[in-house]
N, C-alpha and C. Protein backbone atom coordinates (compact mmCIF):
# COMPACT_ATOMS: atom_id res chain seq x y z
N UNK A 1 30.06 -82.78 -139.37
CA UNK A 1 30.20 -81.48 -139.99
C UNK A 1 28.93 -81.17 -140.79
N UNK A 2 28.38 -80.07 -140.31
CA UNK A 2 27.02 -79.70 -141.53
C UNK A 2 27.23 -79.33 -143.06
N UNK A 3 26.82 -79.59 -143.80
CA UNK A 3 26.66 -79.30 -145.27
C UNK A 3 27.31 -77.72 -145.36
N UNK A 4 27.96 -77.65 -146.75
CA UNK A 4 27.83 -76.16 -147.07
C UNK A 4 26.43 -75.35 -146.92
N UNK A 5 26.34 -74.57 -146.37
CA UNK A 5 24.69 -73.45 -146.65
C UNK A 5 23.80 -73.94 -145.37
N UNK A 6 24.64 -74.86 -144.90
CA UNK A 6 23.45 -75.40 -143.56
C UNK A 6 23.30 -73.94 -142.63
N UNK A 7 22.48 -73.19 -142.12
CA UNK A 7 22.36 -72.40 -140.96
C UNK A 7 22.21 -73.44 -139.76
N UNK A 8 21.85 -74.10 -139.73
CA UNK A 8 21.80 -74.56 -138.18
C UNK A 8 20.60 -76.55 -138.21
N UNK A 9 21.45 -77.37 -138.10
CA UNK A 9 20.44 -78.40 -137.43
C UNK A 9 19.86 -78.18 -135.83
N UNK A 10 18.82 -77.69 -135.85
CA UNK A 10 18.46 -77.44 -134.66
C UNK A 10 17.26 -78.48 -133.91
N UNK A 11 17.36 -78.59 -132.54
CA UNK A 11 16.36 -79.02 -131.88
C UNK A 11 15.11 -78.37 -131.27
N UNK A 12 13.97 -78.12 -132.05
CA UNK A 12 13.01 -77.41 -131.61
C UNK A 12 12.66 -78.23 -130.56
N UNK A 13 12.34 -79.50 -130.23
CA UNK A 13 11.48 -80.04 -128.74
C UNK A 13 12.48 -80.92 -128.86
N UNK A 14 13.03 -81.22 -127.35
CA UNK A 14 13.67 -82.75 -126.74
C UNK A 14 12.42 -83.41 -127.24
N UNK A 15 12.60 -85.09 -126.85
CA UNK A 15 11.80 -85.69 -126.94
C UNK A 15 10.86 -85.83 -125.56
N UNK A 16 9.53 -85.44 -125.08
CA UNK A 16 9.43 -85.31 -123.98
C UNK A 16 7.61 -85.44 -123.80
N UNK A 17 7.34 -85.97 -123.15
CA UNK A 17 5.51 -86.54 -123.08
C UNK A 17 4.92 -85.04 -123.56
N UNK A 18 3.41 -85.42 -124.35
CA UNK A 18 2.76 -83.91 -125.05
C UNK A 18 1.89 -83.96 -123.30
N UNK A 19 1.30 -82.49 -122.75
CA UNK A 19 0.51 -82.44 -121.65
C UNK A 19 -0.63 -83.31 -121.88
N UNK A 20 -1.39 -83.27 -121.01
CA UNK A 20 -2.54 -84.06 -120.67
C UNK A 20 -3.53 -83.38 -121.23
N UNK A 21 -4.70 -84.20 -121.54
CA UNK A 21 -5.91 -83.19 -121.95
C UNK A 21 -6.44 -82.82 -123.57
N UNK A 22 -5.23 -82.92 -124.06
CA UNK A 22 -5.45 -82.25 -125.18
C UNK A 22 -4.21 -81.07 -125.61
N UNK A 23 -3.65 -80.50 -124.41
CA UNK A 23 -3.43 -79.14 -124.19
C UNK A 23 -2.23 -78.87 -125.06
N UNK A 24 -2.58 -77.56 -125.89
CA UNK A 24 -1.15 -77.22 -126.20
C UNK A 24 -0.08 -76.86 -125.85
N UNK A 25 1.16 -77.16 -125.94
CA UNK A 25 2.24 -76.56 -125.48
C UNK A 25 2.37 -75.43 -124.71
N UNK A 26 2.82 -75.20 -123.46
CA UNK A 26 2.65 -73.42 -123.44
C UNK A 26 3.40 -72.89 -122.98
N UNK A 27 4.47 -73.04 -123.50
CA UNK A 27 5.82 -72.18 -124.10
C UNK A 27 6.47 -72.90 -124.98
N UNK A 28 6.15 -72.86 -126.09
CA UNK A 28 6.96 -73.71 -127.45
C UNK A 28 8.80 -72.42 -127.48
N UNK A 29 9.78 -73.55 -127.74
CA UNK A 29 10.92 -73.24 -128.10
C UNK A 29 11.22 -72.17 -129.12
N UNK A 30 11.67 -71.13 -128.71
CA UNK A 30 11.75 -70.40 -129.86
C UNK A 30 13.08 -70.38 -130.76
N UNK A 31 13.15 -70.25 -132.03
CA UNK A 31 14.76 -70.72 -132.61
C UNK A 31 14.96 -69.34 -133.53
N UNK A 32 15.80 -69.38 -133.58
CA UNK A 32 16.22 -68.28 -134.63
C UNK A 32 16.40 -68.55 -135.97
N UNK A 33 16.34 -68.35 -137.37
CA UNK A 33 16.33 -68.99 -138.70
C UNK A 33 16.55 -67.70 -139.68
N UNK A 34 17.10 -66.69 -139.20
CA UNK A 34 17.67 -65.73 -139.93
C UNK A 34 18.53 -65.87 -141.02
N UNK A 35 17.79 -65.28 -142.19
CA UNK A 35 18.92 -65.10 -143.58
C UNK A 35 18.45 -66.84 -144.01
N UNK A 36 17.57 -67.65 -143.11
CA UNK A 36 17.10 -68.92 -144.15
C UNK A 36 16.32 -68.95 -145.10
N UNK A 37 16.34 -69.43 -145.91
CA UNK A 37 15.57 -69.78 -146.99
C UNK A 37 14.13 -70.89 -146.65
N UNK A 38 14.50 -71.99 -146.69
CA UNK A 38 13.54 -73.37 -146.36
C UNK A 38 14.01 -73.74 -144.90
N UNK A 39 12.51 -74.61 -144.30
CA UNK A 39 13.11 -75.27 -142.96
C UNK A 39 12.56 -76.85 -143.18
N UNK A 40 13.34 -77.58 -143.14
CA UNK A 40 12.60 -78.96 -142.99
C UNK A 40 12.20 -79.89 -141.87
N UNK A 41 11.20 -80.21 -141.52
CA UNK A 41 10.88 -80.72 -140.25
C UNK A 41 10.92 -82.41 -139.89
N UNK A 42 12.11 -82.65 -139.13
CA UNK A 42 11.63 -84.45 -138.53
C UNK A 42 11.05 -84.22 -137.38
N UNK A 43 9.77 -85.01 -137.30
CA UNK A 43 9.36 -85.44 -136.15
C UNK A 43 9.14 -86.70 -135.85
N UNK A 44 9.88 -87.39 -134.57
CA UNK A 44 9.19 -88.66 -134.41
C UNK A 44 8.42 -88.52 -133.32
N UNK A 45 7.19 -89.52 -132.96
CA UNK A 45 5.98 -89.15 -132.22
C UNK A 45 5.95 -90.50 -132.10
N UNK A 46 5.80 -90.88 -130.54
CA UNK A 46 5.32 -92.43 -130.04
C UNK A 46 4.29 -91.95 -129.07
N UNK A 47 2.98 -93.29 -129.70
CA UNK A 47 1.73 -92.67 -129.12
C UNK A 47 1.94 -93.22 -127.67
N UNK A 48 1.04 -92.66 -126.94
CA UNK A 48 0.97 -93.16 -125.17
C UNK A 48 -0.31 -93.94 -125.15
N UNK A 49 -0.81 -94.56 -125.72
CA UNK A 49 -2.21 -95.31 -125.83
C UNK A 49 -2.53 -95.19 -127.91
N UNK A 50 -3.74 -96.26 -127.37
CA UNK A 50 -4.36 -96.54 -129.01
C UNK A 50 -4.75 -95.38 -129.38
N UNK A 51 -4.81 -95.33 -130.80
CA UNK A 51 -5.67 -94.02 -131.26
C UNK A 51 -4.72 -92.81 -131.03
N UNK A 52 -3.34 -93.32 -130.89
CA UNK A 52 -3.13 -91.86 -130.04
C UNK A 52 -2.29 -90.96 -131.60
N UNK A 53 -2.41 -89.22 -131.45
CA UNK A 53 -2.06 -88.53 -132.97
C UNK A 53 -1.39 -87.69 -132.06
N UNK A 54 -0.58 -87.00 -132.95
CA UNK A 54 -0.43 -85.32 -132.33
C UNK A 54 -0.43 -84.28 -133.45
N UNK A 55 -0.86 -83.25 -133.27
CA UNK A 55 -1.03 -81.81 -133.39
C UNK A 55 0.07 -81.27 -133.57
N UNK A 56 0.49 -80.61 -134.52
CA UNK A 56 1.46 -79.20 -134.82
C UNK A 56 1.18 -78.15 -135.22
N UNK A 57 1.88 -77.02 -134.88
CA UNK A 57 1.47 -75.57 -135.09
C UNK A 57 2.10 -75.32 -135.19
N UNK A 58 2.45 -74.15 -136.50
CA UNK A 58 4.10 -73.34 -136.61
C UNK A 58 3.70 -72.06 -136.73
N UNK A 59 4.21 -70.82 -135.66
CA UNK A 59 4.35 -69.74 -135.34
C UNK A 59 5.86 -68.91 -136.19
N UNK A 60 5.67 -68.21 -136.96
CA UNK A 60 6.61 -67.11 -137.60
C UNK A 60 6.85 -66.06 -137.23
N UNK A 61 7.70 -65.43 -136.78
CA UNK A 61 8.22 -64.25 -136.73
C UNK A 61 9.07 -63.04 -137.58
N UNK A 62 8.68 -61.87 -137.90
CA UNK A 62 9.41 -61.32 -138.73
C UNK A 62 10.33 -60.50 -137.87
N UNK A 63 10.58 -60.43 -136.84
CA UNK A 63 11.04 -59.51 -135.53
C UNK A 63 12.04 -60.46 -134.62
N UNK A 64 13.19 -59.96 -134.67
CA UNK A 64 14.49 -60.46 -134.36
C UNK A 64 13.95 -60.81 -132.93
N UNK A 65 13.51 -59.40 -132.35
CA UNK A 65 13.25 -59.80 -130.41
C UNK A 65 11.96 -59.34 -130.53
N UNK A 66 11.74 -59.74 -129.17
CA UNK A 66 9.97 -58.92 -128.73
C UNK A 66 10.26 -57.68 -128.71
N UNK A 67 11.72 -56.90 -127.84
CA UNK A 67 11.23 -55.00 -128.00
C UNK A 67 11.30 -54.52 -129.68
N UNK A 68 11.42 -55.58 -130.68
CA UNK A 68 11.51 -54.83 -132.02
C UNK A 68 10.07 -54.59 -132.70
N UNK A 69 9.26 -55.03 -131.77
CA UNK A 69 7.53 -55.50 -132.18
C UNK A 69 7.17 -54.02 -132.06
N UNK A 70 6.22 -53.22 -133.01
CA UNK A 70 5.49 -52.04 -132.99
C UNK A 70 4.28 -52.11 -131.90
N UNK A 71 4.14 -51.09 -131.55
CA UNK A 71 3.31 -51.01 -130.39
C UNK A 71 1.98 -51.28 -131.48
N UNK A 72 0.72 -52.31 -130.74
CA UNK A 72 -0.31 -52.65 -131.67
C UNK A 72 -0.16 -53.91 -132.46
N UNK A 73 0.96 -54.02 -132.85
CA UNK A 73 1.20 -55.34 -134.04
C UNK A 73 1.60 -56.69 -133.07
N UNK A 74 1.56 -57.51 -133.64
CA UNK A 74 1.45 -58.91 -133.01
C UNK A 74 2.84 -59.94 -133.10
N UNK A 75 3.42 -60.21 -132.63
CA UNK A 75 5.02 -60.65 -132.41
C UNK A 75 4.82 -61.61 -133.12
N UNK A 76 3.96 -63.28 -132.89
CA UNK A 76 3.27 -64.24 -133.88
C UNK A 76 2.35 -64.08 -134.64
N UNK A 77 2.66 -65.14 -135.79
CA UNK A 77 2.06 -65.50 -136.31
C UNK A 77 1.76 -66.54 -137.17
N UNK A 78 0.95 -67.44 -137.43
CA UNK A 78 0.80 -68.38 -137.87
C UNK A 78 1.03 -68.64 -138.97
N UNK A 79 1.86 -69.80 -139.03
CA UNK A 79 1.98 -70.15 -140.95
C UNK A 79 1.11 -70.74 -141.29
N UNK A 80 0.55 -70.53 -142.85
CA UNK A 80 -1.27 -70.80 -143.56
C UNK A 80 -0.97 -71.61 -144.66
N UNK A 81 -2.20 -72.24 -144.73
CA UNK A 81 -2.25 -72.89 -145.47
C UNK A 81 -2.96 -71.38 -146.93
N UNK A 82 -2.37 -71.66 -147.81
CA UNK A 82 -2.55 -71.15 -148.86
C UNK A 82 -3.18 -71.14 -150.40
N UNK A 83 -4.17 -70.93 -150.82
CA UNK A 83 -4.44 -71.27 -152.03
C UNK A 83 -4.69 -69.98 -153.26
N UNK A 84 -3.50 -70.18 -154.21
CA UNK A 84 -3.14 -68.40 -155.21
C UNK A 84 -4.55 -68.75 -155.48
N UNK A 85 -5.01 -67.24 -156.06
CA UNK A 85 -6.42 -67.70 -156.88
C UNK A 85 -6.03 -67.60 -158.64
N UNK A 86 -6.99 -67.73 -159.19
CA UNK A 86 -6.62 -67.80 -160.79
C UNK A 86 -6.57 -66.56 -161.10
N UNK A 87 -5.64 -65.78 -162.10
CA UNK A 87 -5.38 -64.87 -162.47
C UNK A 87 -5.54 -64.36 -164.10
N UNK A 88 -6.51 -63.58 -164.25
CA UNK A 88 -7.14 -63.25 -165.37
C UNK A 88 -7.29 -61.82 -165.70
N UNK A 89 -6.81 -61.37 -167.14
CA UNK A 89 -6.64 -59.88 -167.40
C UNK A 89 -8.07 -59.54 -167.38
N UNK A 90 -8.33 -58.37 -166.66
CA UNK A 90 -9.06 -57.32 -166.43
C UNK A 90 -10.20 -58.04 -165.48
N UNK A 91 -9.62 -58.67 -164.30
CA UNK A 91 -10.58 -59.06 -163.34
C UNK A 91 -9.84 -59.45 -161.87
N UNK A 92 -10.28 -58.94 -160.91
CA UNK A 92 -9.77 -59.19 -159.52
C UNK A 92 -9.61 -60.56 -159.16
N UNK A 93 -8.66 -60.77 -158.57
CA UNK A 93 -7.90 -62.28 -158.50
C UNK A 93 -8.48 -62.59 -156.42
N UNK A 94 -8.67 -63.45 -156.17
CA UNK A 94 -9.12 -63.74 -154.90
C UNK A 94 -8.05 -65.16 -154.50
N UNK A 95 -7.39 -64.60 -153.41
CA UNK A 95 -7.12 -65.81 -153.26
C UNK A 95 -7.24 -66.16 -151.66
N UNK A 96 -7.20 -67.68 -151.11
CA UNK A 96 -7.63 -68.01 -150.01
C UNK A 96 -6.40 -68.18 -148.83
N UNK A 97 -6.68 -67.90 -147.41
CA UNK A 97 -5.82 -68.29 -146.34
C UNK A 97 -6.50 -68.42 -145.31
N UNK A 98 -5.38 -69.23 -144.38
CA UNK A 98 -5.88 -70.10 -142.80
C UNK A 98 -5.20 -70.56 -142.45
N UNK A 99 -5.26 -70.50 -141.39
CA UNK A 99 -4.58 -71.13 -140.53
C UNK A 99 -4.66 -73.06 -140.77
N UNK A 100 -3.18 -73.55 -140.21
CA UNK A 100 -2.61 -74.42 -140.54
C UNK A 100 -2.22 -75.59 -139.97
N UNK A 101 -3.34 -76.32 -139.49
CA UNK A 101 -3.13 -77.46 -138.21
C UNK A 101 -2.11 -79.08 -138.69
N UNK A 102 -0.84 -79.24 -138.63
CA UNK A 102 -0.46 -80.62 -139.24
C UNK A 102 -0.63 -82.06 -137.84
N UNK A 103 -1.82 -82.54 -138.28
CA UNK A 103 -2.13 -83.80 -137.59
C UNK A 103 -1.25 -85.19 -137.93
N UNK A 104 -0.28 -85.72 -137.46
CA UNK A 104 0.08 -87.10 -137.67
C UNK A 104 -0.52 -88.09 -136.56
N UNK A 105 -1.10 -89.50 -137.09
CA UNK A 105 -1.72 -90.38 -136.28
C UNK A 105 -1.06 -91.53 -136.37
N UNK A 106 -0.93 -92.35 -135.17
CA UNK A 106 0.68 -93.04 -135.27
C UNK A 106 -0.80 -94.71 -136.39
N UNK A 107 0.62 -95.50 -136.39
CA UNK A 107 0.16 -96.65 -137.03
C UNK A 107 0.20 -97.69 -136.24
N UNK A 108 1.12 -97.56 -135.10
CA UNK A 108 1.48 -98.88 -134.00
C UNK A 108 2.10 -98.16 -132.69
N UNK A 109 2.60 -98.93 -131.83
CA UNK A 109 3.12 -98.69 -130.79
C UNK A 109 4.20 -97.76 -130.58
N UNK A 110 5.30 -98.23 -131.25
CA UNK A 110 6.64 -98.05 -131.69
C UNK A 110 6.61 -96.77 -132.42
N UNK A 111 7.71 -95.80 -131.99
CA UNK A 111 8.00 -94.57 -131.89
C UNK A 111 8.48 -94.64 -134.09
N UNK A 112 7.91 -93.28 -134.14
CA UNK A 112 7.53 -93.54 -135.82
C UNK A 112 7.79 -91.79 -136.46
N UNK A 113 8.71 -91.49 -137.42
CA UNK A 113 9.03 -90.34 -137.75
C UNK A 113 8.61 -90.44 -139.03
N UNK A 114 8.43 -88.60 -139.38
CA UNK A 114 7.85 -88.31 -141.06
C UNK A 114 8.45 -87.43 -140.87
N UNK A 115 8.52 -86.69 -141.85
CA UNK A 115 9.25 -85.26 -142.43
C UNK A 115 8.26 -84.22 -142.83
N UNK A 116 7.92 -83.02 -142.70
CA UNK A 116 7.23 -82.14 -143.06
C UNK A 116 8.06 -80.97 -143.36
N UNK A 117 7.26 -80.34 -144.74
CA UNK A 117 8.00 -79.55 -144.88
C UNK A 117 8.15 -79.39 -146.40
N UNK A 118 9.20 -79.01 -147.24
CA UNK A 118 9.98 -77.88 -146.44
C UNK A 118 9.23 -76.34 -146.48
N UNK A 119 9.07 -75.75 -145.21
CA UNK A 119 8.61 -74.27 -144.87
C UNK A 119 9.43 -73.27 -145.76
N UNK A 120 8.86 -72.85 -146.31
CA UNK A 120 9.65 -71.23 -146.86
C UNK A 120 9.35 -70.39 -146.47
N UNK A 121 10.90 -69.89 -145.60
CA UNK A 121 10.93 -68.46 -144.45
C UNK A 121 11.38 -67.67 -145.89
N UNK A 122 11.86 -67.52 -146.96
CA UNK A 122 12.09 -66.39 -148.18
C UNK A 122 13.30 -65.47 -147.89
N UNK A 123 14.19 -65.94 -146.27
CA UNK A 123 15.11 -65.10 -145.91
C UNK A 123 14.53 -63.44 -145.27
N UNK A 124 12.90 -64.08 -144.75
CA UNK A 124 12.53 -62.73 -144.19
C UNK A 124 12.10 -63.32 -142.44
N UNK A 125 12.10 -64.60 -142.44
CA UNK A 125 11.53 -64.96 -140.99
C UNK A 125 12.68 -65.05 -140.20
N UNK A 126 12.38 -64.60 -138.76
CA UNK A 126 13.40 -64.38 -137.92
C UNK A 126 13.65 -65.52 -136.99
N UNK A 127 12.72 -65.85 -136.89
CA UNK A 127 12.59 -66.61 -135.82
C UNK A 127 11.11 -67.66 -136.24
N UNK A 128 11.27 -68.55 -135.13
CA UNK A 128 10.01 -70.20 -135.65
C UNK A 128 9.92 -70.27 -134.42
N UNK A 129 8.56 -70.65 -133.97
CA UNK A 129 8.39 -72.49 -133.01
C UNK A 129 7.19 -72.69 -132.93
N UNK A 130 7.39 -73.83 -132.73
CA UNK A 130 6.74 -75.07 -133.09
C UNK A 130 5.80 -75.67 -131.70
N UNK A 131 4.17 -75.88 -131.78
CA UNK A 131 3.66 -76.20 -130.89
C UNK A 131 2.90 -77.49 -131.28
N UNK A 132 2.98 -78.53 -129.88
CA UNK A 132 2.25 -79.64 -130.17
C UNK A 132 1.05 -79.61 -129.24
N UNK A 133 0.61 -80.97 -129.77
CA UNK A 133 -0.67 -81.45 -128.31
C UNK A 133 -1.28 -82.39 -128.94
N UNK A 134 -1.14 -82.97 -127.81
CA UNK A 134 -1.54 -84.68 -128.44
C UNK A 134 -2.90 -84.38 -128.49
N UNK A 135 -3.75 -84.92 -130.05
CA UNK A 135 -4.84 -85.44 -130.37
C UNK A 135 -5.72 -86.10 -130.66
N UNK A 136 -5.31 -87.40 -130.31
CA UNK A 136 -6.20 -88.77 -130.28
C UNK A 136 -6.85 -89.28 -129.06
N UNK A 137 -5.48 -89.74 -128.48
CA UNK A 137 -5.32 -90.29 -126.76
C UNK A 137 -5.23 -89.37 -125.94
N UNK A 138 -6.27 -88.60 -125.68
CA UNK A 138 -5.87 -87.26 -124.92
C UNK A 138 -5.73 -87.56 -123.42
N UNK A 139 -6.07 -88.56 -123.31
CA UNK A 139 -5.96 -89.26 -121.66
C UNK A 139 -4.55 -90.24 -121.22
N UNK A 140 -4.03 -90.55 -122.65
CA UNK A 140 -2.31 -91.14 -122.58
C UNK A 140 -1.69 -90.50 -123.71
N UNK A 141 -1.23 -89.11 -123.05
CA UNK A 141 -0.51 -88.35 -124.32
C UNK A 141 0.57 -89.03 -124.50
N UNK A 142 0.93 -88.94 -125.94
CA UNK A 142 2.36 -89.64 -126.19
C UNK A 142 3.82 -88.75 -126.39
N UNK A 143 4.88 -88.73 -126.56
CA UNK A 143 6.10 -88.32 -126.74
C UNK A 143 6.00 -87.63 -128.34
N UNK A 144 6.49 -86.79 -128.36
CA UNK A 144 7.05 -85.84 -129.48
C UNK A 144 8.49 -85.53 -129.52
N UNK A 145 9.32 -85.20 -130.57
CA UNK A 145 10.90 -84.90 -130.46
C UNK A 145 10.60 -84.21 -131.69
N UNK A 146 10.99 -82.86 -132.07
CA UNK A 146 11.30 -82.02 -133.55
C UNK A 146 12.38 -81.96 -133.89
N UNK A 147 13.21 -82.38 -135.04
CA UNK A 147 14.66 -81.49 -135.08
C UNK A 147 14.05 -80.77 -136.86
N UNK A 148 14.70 -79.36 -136.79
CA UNK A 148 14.77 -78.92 -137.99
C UNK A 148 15.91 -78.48 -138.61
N UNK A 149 15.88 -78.80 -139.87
CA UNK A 149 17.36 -78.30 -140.92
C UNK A 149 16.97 -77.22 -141.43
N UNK A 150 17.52 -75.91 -141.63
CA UNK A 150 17.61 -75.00 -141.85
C UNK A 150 18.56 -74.47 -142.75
N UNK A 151 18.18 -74.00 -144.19
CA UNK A 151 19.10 -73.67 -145.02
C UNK A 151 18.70 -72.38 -146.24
């Protein structure tokens, strides 16, 4: 049974080999996370060779479907890394953004999970997903699996 306030334990990726190459995902899972607040991310990742990392990317949506997208405006978009700037009376405040690459690099053989997170959708994001690609061993990509809690 999920918690009171849970919206959804969901599975963004089975567990399933990252492509060859390097390459990113190309069609990441799309989930719905409407009316959530925070998302928290498990991933476990078993490398396919030494050296081997993977790559994450998280795509936001404020648009329930694609026909709700304005003609011109962009359906994704990337969640940033963020920095407020300092805020001082009678002077313009600057603050910084970018895009948001989360690299994990395994430690051993054996299939190995961390938690990232937690994302704040603010109860305005509609929708998430999540793209990988292996970045170490790009010649023995390894396995990825996401599940996220949503609340």
């Amino acid at each position: 049974m999920l918690a009171p306030g849970l919206l959804a334990l969901q599975t963004v990726r089975a567990s399933a080999v990252l492509l060859g190459a390097g390459a990113w995902d190309a069609a990441p899972t799309e989930l719905f996370v409407s009316r959530g607040e925070n998302a928290m991310l498990q991933i476990t990742y078993t490398r396919g060779g030494a050296g081997g990392a993977v790559d994450l990317g998280i795509e936001c949506s404020i648009y329930t479907v694609a026909a709700t997208v304005p003609a011109g405006a962009s359906e994704w978009g990337d969640a940033t890394a963020y920095g407020v700037g300092v805020v001082a009376a009678g002077v313009d405040t600057a603050s910084l953004t970018q895009d948001e690459v989360i690299t994990f690099t395994s430690q051993g053989a054996a299939a190995e999970s961390f938690m990232f997170g937690p994302l704040t959708l603010g109860g305005v994001v509609e929708r998430i997903r999540i793209y990988c690609r292996e970045s170490g061993a790009v010649g023995t990509p390894g396995t990825v699996q996401i599940t996220m809690n949503v609340q």
